[in-house]
PDB file of N, CA and C in Angstrom:
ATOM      1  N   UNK A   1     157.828 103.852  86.091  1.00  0.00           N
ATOM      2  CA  UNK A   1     157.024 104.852  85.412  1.00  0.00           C
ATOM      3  C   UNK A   1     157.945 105.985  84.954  1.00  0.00           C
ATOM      4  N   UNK A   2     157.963 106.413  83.806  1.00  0.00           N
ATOM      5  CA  UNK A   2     158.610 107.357  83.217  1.00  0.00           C
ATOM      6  C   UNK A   2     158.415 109.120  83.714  1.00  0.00           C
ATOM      7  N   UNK A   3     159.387 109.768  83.551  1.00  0.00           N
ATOM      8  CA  UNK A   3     159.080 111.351  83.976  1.00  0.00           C
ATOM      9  C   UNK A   3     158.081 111.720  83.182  1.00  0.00           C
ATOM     10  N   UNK A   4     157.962 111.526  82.167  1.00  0.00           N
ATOM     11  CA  UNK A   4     156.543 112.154  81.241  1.00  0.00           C
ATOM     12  C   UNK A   4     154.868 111.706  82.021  1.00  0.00           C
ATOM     13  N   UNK A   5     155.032 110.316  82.200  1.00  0.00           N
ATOM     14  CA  UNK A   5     153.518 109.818  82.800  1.00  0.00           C
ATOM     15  C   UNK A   5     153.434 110.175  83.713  1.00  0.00           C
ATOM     16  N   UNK A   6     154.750 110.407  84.946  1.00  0.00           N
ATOM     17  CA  UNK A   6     154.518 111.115  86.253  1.00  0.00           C
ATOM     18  C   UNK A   6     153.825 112.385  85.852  1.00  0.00           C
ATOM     19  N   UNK A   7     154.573 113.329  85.504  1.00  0.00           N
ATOM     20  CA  UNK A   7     154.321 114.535  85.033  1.00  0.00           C
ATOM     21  C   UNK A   7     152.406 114.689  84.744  1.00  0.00           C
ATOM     22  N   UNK A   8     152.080 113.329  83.588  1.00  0.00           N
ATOM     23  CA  UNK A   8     150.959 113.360  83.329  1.00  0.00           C
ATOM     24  C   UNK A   8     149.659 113.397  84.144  1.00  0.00           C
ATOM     25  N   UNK A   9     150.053 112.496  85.264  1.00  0.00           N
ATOM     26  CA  UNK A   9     149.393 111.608  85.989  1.00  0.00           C
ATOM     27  C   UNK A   9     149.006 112.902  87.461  1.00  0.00           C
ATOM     28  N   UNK A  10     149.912 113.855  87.628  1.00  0.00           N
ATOM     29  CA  UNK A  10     150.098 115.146  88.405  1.00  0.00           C
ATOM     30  C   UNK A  10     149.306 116.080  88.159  1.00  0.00           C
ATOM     31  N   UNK A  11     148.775 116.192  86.950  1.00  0.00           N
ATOM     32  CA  UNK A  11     147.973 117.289  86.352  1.00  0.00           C
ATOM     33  C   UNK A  11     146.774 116.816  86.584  1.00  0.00           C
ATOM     34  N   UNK A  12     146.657 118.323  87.376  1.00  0.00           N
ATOM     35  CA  UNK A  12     144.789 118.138  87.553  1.00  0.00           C
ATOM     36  C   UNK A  12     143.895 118.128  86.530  1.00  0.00           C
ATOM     37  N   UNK A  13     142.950 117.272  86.441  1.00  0.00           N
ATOM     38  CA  UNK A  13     142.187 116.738  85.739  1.00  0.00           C
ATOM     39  C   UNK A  13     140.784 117.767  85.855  1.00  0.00           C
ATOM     40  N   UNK A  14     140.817 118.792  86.890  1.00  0.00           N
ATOM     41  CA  UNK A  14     139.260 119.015  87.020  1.00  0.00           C
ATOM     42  C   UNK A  14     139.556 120.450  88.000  1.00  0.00           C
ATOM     43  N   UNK A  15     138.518 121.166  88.015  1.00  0.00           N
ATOM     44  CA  UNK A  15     138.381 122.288  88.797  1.00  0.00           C
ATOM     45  C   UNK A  15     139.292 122.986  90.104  1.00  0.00           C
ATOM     46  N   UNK A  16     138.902 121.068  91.217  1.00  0.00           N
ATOM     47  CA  UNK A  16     139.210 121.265  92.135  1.00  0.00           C
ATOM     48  C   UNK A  16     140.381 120.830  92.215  1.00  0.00           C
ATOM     49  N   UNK A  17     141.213 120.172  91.604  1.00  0.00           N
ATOM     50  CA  UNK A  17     142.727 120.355  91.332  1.00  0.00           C
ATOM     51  C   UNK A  17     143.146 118.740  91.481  1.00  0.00           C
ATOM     52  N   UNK A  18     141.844 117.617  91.389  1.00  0.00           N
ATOM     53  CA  UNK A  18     142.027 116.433  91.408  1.00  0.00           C
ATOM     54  C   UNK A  18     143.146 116.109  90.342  1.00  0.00           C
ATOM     55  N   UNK A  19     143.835 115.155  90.786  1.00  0.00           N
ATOM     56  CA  UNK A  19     144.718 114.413  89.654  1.00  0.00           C
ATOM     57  C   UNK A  19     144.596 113.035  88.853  1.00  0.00           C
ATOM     58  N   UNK A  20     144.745 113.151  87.795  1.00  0.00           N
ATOM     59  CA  UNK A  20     144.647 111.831  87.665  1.00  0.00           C
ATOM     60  C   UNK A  20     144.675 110.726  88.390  1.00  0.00           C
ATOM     61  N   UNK A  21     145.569 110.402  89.232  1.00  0.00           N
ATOM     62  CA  UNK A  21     145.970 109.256  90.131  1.00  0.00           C
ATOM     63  C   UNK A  21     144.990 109.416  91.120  1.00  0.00           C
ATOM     64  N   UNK A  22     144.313 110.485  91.744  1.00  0.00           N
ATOM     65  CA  UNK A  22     143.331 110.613  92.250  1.00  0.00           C
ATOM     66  C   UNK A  22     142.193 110.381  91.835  1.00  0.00           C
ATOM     67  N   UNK A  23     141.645 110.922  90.646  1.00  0.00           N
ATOM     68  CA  UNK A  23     140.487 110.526  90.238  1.00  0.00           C
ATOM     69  C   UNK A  23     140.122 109.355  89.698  1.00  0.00           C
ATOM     70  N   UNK A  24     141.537 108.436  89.338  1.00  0.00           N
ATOM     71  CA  UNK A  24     141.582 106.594  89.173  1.00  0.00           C
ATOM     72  C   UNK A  24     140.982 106.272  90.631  1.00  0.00           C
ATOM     73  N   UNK A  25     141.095 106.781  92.087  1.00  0.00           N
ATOM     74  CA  UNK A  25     141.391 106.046  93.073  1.00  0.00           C
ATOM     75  C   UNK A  25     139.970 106.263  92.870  1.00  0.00           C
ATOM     76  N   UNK A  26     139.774 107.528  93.081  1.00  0.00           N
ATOM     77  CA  UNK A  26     138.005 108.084  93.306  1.00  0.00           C
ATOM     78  C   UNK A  26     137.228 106.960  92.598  1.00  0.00           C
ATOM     79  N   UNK A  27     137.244 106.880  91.299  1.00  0.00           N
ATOM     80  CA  UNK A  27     136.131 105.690  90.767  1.00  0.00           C
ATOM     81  C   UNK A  27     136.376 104.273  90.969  1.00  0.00           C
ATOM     82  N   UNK A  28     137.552 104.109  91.547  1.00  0.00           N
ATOM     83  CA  UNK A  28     137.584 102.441  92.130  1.00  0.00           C
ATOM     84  C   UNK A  28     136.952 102.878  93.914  1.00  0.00           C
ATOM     85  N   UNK A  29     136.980 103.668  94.513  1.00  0.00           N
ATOM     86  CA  UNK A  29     136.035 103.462  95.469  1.00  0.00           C
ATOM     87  C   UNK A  29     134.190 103.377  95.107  1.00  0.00           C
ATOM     88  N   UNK A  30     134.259 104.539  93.982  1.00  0.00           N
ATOM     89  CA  UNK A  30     132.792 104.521  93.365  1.00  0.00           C
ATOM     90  C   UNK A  30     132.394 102.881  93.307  1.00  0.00           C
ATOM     91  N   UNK A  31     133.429 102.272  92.453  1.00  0.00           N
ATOM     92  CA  UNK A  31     132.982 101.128  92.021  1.00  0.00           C
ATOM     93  C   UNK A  31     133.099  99.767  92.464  1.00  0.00           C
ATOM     94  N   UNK A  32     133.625 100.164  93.745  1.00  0.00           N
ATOM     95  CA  UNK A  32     133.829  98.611  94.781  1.00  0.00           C
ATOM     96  C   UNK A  32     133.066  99.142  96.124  1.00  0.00           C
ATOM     97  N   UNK A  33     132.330 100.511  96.244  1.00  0.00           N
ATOM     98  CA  UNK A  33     131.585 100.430  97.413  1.00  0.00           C
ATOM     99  C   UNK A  33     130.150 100.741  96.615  1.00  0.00           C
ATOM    100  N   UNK A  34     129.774 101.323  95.448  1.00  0.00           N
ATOM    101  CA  UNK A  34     128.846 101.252  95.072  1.00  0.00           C
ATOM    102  C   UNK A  34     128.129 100.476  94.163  1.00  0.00           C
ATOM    103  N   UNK A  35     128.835  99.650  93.503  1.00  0.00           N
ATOM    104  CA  UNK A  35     128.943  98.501  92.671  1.00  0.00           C
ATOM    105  C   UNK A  35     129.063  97.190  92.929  1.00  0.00           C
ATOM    106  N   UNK A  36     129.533  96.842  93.512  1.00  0.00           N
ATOM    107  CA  UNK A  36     130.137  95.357  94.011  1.00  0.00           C
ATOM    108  C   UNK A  36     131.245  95.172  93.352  1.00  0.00           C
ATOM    109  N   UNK A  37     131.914  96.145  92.888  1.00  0.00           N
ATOM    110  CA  UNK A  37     132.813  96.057  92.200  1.00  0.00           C
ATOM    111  C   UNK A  37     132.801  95.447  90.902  1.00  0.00           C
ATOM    112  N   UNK A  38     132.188  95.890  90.232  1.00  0.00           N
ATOM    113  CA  UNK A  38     131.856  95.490  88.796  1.00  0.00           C
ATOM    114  C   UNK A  38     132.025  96.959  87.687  1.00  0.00           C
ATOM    115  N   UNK A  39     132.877  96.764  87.138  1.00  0.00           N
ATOM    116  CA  UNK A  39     133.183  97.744  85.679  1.00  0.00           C
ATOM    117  C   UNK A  39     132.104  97.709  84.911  1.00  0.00           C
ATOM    118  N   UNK A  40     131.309  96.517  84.155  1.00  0.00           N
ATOM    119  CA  UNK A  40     130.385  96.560  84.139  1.00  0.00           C
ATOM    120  C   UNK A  40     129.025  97.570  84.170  1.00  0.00           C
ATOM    121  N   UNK A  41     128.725  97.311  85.406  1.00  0.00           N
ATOM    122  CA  UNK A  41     127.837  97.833  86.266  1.00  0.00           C
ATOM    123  C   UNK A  41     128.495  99.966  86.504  1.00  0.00           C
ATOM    124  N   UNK A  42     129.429  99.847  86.812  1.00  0.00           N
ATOM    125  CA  UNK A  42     129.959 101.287  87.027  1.00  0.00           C
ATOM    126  C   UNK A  42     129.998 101.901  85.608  1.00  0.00           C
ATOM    127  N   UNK A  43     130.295 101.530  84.457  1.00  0.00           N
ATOM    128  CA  UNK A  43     130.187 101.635  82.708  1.00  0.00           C
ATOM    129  C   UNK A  43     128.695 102.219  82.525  1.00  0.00           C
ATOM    130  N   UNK A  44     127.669 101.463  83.067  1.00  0.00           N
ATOM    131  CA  UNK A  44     126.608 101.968  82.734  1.00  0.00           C
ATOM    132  C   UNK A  44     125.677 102.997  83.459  1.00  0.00           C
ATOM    133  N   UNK A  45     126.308 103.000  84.772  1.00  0.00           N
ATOM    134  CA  UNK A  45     125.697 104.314  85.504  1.00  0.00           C
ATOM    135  C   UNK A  45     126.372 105.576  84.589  1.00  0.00           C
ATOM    136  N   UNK A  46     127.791 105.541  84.431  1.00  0.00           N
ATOM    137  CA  UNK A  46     128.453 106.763  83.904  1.00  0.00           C
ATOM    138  C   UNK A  46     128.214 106.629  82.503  1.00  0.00           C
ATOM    139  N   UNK A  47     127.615 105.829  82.026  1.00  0.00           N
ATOM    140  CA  UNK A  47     127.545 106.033  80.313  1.00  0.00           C
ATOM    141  C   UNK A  47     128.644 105.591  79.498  1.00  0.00           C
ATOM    142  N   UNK A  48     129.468 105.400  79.877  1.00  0.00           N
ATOM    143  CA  UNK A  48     130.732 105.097  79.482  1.00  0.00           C
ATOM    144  C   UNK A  48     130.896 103.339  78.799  1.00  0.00           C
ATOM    145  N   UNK A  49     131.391 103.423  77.959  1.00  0.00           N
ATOM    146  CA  UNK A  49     132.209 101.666  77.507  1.00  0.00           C
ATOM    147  C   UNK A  49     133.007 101.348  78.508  1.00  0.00           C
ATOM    148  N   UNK A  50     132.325  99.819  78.574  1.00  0.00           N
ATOM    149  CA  UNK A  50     133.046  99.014  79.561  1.00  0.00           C
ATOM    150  C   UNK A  50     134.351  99.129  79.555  1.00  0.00           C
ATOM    151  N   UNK A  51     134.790  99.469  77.968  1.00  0.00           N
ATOM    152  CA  UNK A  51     136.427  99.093  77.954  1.00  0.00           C
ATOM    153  C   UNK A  51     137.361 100.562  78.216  1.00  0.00           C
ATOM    154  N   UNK A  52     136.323 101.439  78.413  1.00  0.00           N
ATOM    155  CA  UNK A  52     137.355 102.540  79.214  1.00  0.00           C
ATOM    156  C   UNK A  52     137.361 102.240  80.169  1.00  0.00           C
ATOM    157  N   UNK A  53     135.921 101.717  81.108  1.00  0.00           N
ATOM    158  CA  UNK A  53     136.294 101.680  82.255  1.00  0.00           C
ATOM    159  C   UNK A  53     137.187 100.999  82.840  1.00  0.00           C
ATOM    160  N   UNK A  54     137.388  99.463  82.050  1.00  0.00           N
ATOM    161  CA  UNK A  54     138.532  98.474  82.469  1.00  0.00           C
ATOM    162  C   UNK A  54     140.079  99.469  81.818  1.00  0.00           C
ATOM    163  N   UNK A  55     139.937 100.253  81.444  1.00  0.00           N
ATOM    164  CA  UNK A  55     141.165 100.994  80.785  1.00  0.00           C
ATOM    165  C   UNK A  55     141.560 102.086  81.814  1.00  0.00           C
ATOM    166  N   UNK A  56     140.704 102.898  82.594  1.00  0.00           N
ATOM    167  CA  UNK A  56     140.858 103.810  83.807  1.00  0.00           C
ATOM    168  C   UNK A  56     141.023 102.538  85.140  1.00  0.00           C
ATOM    169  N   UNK A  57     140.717 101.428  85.076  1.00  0.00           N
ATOM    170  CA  UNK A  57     140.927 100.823  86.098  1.00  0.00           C
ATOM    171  C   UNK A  57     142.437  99.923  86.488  1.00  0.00           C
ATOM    172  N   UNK A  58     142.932  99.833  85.024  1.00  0.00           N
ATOM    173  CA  UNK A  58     144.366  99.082  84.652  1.00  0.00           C
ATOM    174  C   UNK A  58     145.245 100.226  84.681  1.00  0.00           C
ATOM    175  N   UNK A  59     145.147 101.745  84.319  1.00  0.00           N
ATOM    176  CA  UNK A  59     146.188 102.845  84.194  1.00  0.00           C
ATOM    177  C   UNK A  59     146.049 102.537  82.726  1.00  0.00           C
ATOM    178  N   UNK A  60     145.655 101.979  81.656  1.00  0.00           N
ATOM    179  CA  UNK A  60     145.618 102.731  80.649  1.00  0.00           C
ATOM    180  C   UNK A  60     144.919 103.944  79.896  1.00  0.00           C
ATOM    181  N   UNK A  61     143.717 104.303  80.063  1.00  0.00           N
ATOM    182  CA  UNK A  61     142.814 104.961  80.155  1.00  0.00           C
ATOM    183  C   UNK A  61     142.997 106.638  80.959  1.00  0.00           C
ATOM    184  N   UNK A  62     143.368 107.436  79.631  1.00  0.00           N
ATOM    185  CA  UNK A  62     143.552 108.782  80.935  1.00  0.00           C
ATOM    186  C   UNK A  62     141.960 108.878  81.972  1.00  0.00           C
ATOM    187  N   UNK A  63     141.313 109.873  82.731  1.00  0.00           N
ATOM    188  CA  UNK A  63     140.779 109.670  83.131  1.00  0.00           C
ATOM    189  C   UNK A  63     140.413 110.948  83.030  1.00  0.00           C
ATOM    190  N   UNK A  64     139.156 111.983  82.863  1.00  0.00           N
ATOM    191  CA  UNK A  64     138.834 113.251  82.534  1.00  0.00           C
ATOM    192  C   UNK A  64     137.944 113.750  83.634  1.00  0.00           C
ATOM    193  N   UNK A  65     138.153 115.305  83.230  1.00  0.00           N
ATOM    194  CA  UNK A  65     137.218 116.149  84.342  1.00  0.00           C
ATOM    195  C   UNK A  65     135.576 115.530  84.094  1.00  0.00           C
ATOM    196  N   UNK A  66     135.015 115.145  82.830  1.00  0.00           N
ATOM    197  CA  UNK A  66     133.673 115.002  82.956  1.00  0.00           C
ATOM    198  C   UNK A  66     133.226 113.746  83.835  1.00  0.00           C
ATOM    199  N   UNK A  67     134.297 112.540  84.077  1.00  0.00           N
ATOM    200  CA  UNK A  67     133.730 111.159  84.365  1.00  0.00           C
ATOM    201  C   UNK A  67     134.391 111.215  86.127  1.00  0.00           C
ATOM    202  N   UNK A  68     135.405 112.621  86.391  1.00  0.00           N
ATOM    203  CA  UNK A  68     135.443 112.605  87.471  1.00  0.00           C
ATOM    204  C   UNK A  68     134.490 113.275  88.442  1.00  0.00           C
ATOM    205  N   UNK A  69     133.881 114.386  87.283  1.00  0.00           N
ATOM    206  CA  UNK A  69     132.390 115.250  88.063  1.00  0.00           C
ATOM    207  C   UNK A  69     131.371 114.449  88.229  1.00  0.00           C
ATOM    208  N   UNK A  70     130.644 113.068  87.045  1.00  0.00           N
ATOM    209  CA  UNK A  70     129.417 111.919  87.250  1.00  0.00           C
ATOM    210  C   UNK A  70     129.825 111.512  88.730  1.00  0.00           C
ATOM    211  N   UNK A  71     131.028 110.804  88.665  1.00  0.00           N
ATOM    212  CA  UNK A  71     131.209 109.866  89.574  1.00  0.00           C
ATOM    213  C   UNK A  71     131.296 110.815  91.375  1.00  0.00           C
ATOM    214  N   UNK A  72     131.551 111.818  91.238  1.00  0.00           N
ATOM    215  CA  UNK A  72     131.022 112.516  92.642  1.00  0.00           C
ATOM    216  C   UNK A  72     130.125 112.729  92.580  1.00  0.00           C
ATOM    217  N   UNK A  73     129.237 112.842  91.731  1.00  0.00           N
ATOM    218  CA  UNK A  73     127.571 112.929  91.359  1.00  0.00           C
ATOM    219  C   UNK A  73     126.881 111.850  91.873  1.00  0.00           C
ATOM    220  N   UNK A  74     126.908 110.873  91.738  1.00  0.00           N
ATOM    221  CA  UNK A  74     126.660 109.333  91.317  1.00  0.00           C
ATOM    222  C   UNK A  74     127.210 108.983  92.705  1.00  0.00           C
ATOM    223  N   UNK A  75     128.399 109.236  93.253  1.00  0.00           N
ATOM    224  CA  UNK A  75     128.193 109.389  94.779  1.00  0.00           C
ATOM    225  C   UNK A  75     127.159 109.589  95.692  1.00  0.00           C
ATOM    226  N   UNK A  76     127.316 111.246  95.642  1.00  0.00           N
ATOM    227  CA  UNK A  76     126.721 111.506  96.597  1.00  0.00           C
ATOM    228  C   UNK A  76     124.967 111.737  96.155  1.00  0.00           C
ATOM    229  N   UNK A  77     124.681 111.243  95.192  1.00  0.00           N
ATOM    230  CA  UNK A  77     123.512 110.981  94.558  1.00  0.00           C
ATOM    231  C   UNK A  77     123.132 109.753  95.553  1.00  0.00           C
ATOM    232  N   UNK A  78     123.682 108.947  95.755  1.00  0.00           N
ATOM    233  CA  UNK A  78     123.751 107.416  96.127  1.00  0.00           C
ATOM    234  C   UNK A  78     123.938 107.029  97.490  1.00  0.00           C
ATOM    235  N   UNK A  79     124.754 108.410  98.186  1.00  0.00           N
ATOM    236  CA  UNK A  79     125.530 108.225  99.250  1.00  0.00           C
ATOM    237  C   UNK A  79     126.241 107.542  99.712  1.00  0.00           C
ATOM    238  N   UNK A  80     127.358 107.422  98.761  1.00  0.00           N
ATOM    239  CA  UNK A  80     128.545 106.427  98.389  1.00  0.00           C
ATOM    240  C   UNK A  80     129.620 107.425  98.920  1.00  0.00           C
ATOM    241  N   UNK A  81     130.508 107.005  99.875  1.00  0.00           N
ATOM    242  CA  UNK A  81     131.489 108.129 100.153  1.00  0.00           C
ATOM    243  C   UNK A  81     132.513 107.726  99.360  1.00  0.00           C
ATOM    244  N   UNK A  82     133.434 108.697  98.127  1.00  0.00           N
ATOM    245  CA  UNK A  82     134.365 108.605  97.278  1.00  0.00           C
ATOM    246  C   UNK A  82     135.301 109.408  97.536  1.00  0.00           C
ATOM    247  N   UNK A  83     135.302 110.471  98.517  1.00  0.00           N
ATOM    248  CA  UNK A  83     136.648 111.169  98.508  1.00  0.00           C
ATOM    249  C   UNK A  83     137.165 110.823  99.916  1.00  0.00           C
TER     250      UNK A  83
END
């Protein structure tokens, strides 16, 4: 991984100072303890195209403060523990 994507991947994404690499981990717990692990299925709770979600799930896909605030929503909406 290059110094630039590190760099990228470091920057908090959201309020509470989540990082990217964090908030990738956060919605693969969303989506293998609240989902059955289906992109799919996690795409349409958050509103989102399947193909970001398979794109935040591969590292291509940056990953943003709004889909990291649903998905603690959508948590603890659910009582899915994600952090």
């Amino acid at each position: 991984m290059s110094t630039a994507k590190n760099e990228l991947t470091n920057q908090p994404v959201d309020d509470r100072g989540t990082n990217e690499t964090e908030g990738r981990a956060l919605l693969k717990r969303l989506r293998d303890n609240g989902f059955n692990g289906s992109d799919e299925k996690l795409a349409v709770a958050l509103g989102r195209p399947i193909e970001e979600v398979q794109g935040w799930m591969g590292g291509a896909e940056p990953v943003d403060d709004d889909v990291v605030m649903k998905a603690r929503g959508i948590g603890k909406e659910r009582g899915i523990e994600v952090e």
